[in-house]
N, C-alpha and C. Protein backbone atom coordinates (compact mmCIF):
# COMPACT_ATOMS: atom_id res chain seq x y z
N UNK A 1 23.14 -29.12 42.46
CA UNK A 1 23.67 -30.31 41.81
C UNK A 1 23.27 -31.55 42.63
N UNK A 2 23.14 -32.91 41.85
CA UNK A 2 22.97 -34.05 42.05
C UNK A 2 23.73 -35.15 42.26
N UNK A 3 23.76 -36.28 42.61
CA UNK A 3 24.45 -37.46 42.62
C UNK A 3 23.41 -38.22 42.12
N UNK A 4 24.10 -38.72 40.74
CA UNK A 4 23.18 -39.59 40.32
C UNK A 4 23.81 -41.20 40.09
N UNK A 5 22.95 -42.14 40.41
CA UNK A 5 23.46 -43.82 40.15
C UNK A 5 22.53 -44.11 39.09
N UNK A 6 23.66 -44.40 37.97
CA UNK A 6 22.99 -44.93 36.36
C UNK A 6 23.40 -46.11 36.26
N UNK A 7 22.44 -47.09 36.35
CA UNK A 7 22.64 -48.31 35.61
C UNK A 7 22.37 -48.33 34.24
N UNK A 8 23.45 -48.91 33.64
CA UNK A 8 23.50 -48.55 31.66
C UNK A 8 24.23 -49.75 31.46
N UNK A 9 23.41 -50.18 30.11
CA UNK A 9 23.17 -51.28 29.53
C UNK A 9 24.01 -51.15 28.13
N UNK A 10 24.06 -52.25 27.50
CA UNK A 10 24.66 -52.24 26.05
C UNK A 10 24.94 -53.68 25.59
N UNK A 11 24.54 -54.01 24.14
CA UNK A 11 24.79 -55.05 23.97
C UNK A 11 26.32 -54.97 22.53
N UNK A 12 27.78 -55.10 23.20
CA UNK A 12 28.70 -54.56 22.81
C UNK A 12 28.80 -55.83 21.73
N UNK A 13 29.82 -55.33 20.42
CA UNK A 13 29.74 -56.50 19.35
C UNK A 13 30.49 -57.17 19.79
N UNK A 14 29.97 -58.60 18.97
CA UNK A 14 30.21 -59.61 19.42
C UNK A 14 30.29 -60.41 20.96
N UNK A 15 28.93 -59.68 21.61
CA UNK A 15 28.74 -60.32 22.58
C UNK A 15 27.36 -60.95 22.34
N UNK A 16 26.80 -61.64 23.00
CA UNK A 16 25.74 -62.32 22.97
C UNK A 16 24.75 -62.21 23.55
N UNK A 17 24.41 -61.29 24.99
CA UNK A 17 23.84 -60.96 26.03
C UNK A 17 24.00 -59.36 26.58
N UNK A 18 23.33 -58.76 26.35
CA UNK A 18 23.06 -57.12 26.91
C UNK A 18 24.14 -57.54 28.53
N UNK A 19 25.32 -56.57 28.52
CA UNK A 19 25.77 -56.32 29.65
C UNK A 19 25.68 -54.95 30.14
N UNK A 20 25.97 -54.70 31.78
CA UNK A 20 25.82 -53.52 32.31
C UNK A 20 26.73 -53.15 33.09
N UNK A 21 26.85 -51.95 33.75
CA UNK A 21 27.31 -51.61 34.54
C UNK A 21 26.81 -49.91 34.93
N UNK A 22 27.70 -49.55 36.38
CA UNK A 22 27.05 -48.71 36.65
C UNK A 22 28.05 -47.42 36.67
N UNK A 23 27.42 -46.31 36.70
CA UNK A 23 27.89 -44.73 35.89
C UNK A 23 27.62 -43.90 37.33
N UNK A 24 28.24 -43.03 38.11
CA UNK A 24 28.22 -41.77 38.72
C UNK A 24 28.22 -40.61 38.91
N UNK A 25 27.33 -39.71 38.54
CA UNK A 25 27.78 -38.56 37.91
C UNK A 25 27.31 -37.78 38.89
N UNK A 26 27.58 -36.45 38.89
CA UNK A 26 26.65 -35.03 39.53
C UNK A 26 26.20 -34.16 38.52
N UNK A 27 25.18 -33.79 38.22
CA UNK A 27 24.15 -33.04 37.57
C UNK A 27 22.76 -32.65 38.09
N UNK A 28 22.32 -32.18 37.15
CA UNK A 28 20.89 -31.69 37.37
C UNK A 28 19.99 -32.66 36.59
N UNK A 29 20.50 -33.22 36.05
CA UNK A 29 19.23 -34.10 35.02
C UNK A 29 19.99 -35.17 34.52
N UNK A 30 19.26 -36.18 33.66
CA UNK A 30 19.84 -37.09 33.15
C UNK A 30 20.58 -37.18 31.64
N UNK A 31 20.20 -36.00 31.54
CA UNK A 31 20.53 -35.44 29.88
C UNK A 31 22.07 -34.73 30.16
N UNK A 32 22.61 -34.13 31.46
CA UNK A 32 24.04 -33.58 31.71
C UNK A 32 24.97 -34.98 31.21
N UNK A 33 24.51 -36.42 31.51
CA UNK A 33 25.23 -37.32 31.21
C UNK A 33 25.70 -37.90 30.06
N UNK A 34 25.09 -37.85 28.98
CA UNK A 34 24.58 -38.30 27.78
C UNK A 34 26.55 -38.58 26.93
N UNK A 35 27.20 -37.31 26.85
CA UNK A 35 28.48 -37.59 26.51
C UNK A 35 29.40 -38.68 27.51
N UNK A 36 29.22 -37.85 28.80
CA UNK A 36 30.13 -38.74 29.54
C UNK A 36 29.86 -40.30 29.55
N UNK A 37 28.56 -40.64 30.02
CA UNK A 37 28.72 -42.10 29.80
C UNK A 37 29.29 -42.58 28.48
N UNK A 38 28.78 -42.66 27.40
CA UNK A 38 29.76 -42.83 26.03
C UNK A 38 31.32 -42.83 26.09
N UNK A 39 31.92 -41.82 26.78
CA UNK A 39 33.35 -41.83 27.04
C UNK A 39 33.60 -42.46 27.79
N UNK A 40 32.29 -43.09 29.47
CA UNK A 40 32.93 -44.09 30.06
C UNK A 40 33.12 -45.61 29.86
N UNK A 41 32.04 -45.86 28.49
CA UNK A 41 31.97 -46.92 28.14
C UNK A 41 32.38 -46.67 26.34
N UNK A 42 33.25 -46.45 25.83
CA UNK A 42 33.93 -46.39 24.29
C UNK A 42 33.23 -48.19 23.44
N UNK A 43 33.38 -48.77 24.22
CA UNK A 43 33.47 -50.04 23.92
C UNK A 43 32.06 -49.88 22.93
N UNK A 44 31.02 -49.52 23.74
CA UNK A 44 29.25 -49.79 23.16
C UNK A 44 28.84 -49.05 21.99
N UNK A 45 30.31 -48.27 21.78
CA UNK A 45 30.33 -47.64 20.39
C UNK A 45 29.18 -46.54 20.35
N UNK A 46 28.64 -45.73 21.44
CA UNK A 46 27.62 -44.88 21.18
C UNK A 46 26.02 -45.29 21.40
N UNK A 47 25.94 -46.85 21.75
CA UNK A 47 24.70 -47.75 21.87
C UNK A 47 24.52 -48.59 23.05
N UNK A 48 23.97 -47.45 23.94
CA UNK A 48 23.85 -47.15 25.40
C UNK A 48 22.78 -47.09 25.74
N UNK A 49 22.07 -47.45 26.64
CA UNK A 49 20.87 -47.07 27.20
C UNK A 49 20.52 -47.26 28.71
N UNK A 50 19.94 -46.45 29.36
CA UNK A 50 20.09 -46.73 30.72
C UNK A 50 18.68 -47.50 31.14
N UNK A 51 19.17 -48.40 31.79
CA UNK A 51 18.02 -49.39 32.49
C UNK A 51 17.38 -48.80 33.74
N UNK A 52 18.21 -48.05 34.65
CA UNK A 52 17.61 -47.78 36.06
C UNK A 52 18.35 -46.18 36.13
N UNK A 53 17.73 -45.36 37.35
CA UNK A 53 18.15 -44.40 37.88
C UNK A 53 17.86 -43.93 39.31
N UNK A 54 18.91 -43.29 39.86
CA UNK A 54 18.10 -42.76 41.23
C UNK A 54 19.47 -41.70 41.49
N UNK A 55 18.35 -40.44 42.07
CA UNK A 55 18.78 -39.36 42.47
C UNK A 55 19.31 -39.83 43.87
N UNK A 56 20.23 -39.75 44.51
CA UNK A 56 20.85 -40.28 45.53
C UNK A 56 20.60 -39.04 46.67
N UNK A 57 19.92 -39.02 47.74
CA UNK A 57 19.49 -38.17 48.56
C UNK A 57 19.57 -38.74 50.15
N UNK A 58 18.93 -39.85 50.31
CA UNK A 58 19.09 -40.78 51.45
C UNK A 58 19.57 -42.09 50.93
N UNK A 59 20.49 -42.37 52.17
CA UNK A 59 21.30 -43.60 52.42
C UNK A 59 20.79 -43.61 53.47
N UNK A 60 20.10 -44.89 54.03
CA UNK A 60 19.66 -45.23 55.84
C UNK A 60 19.57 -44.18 56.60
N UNK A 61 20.26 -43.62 57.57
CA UNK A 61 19.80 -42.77 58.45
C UNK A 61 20.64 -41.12 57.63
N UNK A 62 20.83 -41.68 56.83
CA UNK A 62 21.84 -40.32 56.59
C UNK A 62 21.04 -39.30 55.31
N UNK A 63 21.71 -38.12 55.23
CA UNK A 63 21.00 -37.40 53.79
C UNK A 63 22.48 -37.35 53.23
N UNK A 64 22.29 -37.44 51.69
CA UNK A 64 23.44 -37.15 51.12
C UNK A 64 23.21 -35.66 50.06
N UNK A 65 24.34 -34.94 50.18
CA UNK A 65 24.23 -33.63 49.19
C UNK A 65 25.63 -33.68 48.52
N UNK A 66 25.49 -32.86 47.35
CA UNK A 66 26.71 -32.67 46.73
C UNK A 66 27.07 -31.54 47.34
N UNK A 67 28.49 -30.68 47.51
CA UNK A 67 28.69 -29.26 47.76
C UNK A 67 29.48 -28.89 47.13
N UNK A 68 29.76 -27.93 46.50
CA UNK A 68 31.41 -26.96 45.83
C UNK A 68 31.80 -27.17 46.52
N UNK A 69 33.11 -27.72 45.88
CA UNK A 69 34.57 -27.46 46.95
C UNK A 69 34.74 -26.14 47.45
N UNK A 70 35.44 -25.72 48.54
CA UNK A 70 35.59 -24.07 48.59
C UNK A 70 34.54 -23.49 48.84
N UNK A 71 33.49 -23.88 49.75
CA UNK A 71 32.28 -22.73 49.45
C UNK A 71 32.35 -22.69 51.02
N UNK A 72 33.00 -23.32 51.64
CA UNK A 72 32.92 -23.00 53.34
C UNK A 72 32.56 -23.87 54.04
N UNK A 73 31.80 -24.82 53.14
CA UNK A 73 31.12 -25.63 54.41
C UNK A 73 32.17 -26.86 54.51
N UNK A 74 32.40 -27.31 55.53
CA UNK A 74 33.21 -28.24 55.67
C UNK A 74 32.14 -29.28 55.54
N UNK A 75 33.28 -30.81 54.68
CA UNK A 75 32.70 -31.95 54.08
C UNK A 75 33.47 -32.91 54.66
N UNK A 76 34.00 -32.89 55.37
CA UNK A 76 34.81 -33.49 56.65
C UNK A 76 34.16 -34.53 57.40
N UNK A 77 34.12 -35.98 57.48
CA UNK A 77 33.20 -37.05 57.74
C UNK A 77 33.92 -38.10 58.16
N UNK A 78 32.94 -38.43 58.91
CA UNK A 78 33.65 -39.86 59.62
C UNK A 78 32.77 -41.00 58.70
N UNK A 79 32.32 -40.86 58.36
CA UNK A 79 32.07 -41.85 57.35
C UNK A 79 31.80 -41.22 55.50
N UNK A 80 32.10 -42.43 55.06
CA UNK A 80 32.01 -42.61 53.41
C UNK A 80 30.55 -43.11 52.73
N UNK A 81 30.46 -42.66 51.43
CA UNK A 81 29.28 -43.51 50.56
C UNK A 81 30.17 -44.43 49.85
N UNK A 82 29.57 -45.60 50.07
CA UNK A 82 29.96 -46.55 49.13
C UNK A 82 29.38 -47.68 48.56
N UNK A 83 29.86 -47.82 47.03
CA UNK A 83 28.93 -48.69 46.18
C UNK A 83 29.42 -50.37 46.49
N UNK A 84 28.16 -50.76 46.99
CA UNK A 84 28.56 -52.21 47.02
C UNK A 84 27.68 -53.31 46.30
N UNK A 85 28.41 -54.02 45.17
CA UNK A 85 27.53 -54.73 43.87
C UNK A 85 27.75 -56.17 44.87
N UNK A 86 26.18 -57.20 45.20
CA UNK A 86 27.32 -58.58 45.57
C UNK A 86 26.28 -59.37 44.92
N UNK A 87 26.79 -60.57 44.30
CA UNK A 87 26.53 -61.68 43.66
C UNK A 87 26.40 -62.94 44.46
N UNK A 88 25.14 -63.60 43.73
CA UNK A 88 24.82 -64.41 44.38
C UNK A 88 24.12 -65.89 43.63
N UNK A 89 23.62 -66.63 44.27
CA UNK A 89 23.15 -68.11 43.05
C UNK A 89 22.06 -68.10 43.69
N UNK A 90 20.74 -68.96 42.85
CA UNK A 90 19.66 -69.28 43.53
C UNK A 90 19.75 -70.83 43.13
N UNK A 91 18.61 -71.44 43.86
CA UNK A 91 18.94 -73.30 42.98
C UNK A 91 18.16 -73.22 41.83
N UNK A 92 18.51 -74.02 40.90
CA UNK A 92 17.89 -74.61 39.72
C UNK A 92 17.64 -72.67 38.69
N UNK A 93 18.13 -71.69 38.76
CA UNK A 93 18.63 -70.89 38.18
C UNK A 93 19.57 -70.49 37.18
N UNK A 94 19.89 -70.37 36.10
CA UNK A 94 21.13 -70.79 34.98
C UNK A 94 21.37 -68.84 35.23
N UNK A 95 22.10 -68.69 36.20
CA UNK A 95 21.99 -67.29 36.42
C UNK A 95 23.03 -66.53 37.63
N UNK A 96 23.88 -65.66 37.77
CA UNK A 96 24.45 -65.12 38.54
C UNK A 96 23.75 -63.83 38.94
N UNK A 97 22.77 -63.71 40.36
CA UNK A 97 21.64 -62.46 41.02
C UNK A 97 22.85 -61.44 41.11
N UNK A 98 22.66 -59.73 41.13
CA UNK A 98 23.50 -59.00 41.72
C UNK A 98 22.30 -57.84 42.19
N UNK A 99 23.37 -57.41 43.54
CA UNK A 99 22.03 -56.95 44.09
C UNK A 99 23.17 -55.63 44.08
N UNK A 100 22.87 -54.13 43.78
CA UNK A 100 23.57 -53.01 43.65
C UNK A 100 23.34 -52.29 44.92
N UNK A 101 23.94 -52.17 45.69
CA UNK A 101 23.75 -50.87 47.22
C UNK A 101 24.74 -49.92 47.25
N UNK A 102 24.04 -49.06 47.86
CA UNK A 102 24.80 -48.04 48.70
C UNK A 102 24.90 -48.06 50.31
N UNK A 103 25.66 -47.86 50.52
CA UNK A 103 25.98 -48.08 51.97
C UNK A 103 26.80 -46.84 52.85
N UNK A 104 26.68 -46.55 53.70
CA UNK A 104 27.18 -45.45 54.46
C UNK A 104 28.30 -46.17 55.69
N UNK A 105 29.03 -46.01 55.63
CA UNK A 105 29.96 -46.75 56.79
C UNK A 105 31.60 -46.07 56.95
N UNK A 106 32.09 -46.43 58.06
CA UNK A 106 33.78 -45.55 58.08
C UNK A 106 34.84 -45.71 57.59
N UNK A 107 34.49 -47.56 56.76
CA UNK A 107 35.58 -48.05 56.71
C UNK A 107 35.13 -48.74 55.10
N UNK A 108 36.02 -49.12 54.08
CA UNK A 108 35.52 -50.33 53.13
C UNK A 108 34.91 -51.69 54.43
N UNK A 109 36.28 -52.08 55.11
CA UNK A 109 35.86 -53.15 56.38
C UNK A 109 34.20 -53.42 56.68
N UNK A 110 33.58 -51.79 57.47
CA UNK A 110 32.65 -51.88 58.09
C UNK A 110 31.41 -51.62 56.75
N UNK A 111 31.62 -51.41 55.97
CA UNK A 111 30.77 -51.44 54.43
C UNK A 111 30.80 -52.83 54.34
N UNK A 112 31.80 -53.99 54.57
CA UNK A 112 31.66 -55.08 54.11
C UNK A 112 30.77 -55.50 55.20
N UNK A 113 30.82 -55.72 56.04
CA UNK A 113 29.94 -56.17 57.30
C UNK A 113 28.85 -55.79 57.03
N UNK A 114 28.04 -54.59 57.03
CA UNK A 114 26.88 -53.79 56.60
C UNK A 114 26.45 -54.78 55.29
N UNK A 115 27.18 -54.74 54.54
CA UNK A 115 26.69 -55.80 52.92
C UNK A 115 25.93 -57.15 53.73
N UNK A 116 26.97 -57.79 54.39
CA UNK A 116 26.73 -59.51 54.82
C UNK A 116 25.46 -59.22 55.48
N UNK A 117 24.19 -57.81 55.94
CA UNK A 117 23.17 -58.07 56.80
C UNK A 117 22.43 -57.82 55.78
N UNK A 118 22.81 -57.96 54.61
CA UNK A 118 21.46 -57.18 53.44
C UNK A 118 20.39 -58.06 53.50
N UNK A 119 19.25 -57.88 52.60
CA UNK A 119 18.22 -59.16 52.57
C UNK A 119 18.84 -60.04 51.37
N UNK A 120 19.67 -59.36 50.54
CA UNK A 120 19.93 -60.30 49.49
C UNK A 120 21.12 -61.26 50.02
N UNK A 121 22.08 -60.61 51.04
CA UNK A 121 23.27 -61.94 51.31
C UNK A 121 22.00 -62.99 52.10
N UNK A 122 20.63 -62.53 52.78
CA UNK A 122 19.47 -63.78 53.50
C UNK A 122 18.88 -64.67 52.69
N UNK A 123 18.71 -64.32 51.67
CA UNK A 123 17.49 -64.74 50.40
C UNK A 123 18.85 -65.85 49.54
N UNK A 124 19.56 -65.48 49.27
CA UNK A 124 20.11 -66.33 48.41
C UNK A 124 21.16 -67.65 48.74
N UNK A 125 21.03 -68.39 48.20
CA UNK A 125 21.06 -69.70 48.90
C UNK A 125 22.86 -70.37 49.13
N UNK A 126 23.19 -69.47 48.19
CA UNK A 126 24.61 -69.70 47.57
C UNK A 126 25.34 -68.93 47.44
N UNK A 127 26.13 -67.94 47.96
CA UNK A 127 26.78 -66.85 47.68
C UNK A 127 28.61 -67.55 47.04
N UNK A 128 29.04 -66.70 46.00
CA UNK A 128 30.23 -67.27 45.52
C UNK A 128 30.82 -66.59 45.75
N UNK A 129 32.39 -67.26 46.49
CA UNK A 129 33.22 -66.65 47.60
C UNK A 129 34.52 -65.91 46.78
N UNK A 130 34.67 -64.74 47.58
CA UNK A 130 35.61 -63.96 46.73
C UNK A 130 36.88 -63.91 47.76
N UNK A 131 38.00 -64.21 47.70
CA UNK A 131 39.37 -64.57 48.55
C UNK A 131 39.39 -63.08 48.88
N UNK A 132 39.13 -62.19 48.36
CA UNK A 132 39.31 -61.44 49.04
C UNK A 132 38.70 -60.69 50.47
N UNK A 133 37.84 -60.44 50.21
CA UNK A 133 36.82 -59.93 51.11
C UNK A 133 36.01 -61.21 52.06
N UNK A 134 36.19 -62.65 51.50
CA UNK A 134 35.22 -63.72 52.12
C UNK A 134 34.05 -63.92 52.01
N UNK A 135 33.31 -63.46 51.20
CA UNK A 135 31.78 -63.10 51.29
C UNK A 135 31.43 -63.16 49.73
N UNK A 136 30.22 -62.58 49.33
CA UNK A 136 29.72 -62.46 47.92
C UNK A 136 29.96 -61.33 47.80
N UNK A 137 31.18 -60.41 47.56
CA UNK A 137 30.62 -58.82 47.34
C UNK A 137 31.71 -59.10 46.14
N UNK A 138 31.12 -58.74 44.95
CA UNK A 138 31.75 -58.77 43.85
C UNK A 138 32.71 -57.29 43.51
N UNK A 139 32.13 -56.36 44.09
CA UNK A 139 32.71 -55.38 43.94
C UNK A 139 32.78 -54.34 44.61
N UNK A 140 33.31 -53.50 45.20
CA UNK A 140 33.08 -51.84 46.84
C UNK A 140 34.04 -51.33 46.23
N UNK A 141 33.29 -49.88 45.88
CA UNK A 141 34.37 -48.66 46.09
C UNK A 141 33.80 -47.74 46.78
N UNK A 142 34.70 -46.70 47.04
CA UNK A 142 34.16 -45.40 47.82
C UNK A 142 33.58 -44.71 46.49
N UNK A 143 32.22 -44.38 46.64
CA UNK A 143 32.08 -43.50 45.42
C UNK A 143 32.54 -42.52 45.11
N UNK A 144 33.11 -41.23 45.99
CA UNK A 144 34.25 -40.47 45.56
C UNK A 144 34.88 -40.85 44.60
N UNK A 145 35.64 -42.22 44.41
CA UNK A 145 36.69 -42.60 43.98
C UNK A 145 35.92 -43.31 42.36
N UNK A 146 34.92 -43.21 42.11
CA UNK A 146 33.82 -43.63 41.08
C UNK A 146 33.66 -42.64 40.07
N UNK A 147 33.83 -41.25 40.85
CA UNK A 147 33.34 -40.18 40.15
C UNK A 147 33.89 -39.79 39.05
N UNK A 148 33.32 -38.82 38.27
CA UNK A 148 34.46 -38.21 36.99
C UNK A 148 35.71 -37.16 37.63
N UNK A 149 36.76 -37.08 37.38
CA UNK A 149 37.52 -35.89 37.51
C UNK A 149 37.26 -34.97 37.51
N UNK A 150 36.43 -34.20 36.85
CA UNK A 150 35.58 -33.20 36.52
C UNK A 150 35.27 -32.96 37.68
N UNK A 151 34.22 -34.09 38.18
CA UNK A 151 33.21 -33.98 39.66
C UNK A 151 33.93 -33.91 40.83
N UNK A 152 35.14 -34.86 40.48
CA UNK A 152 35.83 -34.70 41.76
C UNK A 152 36.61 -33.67 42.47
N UNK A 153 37.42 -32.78 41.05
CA UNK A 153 37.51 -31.42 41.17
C UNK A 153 36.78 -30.35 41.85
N UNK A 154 35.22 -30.64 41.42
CA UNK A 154 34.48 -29.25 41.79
C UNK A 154 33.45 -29.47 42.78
N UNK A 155 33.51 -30.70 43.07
CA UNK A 155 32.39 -31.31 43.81
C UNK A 155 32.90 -31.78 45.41
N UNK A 156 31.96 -32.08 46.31
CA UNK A 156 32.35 -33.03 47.63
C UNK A 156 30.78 -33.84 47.70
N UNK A 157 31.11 -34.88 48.94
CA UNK A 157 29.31 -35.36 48.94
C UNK A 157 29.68 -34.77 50.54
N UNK A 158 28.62 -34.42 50.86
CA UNK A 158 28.53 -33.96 52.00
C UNK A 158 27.14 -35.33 52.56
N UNK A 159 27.38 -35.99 53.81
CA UNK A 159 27.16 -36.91 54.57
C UNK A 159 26.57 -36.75 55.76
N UNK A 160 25.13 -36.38 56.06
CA UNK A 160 25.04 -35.99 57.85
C UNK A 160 24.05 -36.71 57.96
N UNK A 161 23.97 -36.79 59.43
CA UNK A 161 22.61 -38.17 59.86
C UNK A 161 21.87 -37.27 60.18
N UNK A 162 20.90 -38.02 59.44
CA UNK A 162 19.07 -37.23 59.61
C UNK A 162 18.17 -38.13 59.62
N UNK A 163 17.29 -37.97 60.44
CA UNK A 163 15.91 -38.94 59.97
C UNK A 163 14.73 -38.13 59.17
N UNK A 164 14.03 -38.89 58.85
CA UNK A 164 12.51 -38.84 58.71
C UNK A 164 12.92 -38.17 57.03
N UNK A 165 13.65 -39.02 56.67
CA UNK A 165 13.82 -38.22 55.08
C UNK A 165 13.01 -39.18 54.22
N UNK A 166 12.31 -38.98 53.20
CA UNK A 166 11.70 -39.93 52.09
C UNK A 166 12.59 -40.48 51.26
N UNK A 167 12.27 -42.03 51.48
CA UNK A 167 13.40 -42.58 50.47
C UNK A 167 13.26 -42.50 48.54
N UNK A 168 14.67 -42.94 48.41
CA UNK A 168 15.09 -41.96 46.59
C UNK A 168 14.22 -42.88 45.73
N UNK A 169 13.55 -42.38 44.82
CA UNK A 169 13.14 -43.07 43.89
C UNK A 169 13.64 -43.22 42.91
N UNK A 170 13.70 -45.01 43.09
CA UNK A 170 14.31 -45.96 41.42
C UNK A 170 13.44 -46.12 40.40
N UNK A 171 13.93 -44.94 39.55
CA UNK A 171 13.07 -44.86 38.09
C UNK A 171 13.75 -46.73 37.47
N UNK A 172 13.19 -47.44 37.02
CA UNK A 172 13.27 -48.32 36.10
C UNK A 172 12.74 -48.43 34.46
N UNK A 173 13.48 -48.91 33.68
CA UNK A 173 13.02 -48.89 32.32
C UNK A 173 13.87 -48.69 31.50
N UNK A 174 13.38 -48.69 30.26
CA UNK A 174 14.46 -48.26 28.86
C UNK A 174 14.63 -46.85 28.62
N UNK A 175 15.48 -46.06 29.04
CA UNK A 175 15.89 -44.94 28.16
C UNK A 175 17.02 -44.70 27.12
N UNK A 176 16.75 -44.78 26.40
CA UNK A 176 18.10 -44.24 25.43
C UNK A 176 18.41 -43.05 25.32
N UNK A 177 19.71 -43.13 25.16
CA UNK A 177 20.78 -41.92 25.73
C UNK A 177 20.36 -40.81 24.42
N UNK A 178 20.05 -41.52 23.46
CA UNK A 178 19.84 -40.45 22.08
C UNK A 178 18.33 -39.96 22.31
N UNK A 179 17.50 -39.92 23.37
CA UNK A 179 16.59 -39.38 23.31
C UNK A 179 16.49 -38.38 25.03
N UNK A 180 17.54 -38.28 25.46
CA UNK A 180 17.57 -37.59 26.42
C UNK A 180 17.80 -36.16 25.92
């Protein structure tokens, strides 16, 4: 089994502009998803399509795996995966940038710190401040806490530092969910 990050698109009625957001699942393919996203998004009425994908394998120095709960191996970690979305302005842009990461760290705290060294909090000229956190991060969760019930039931991510791993490849493009 897999960890997969789906960015999925939809242009819901009566909106005016294709919005997105992003989906977590564990599978083997992109076709295991096809119901669940629909149930995670009811709103798009069935008219879904995913813009991006990536099999989640390396985070920075680390490898990530899924494991059965119960199978022996302990999933026991001093650190977490976590999704961090942060928003940003450029000048003369009619536009809010979001840059989507994953991040490996012990704490939400030290995930936020890790965010503020990205190239995108360097590059962008304007970051819009969130009272909470202080910074541009529009959004951090632990991805555990992202997952389906289902996954979270039968699943763990197992987290260990490794080098020399090849980084995950971001499929980009249009797929629709009715042709998976």
């Amino acid at each position: 089994m897999k960890l997969f990050m789906i960015l999925i698109g939809c242009k819901p009625k009566n909106r005016r502009t294709e919005q997105h957001d992003i989906f977590f699942g564990i599978g083997n393919e992109l076709k295991d998803f096809v119901d669940p996203i629909k149930d995670f998004w009811p709103e798009a009425d069935g008219k879904i399509h995913i813009d991006a994908y990536r099999i989640v394998h390396k985070i920075g120095e680390y490898e990530i795996k899924v494991t059965e709960r119960g199978n022996g191996q302990a999933v026991d970690s001093e650190v977490k995966l976590f999704f961090v979305n942060l928003g940003g302005y450029k000048p003369n842009e009619f536009d809010e940038f979001h840059y989507k990461e994953l991040i490996v760290a012990s704490s939400l705290a030290k995930a936020t710190e890790k965010a503020k060294r990205t190239v995108f909090w360097k590059h962008h000229s304007s970051a819009h401040i969130d009272d909470k956190y202080g910074l541009d991060v529009d959004d951090i969760y632990e991805i555990e806490d992202l997952l389906l019930p289902r996954d979270k039931e039968q699943y763990s991510i197992q987290i260990t530092p490794k080098t020399g791993l090849e980084e995950d490849t971001i499929a980009n493009g249009y797929f629709k969910l009715s042709a998976l």
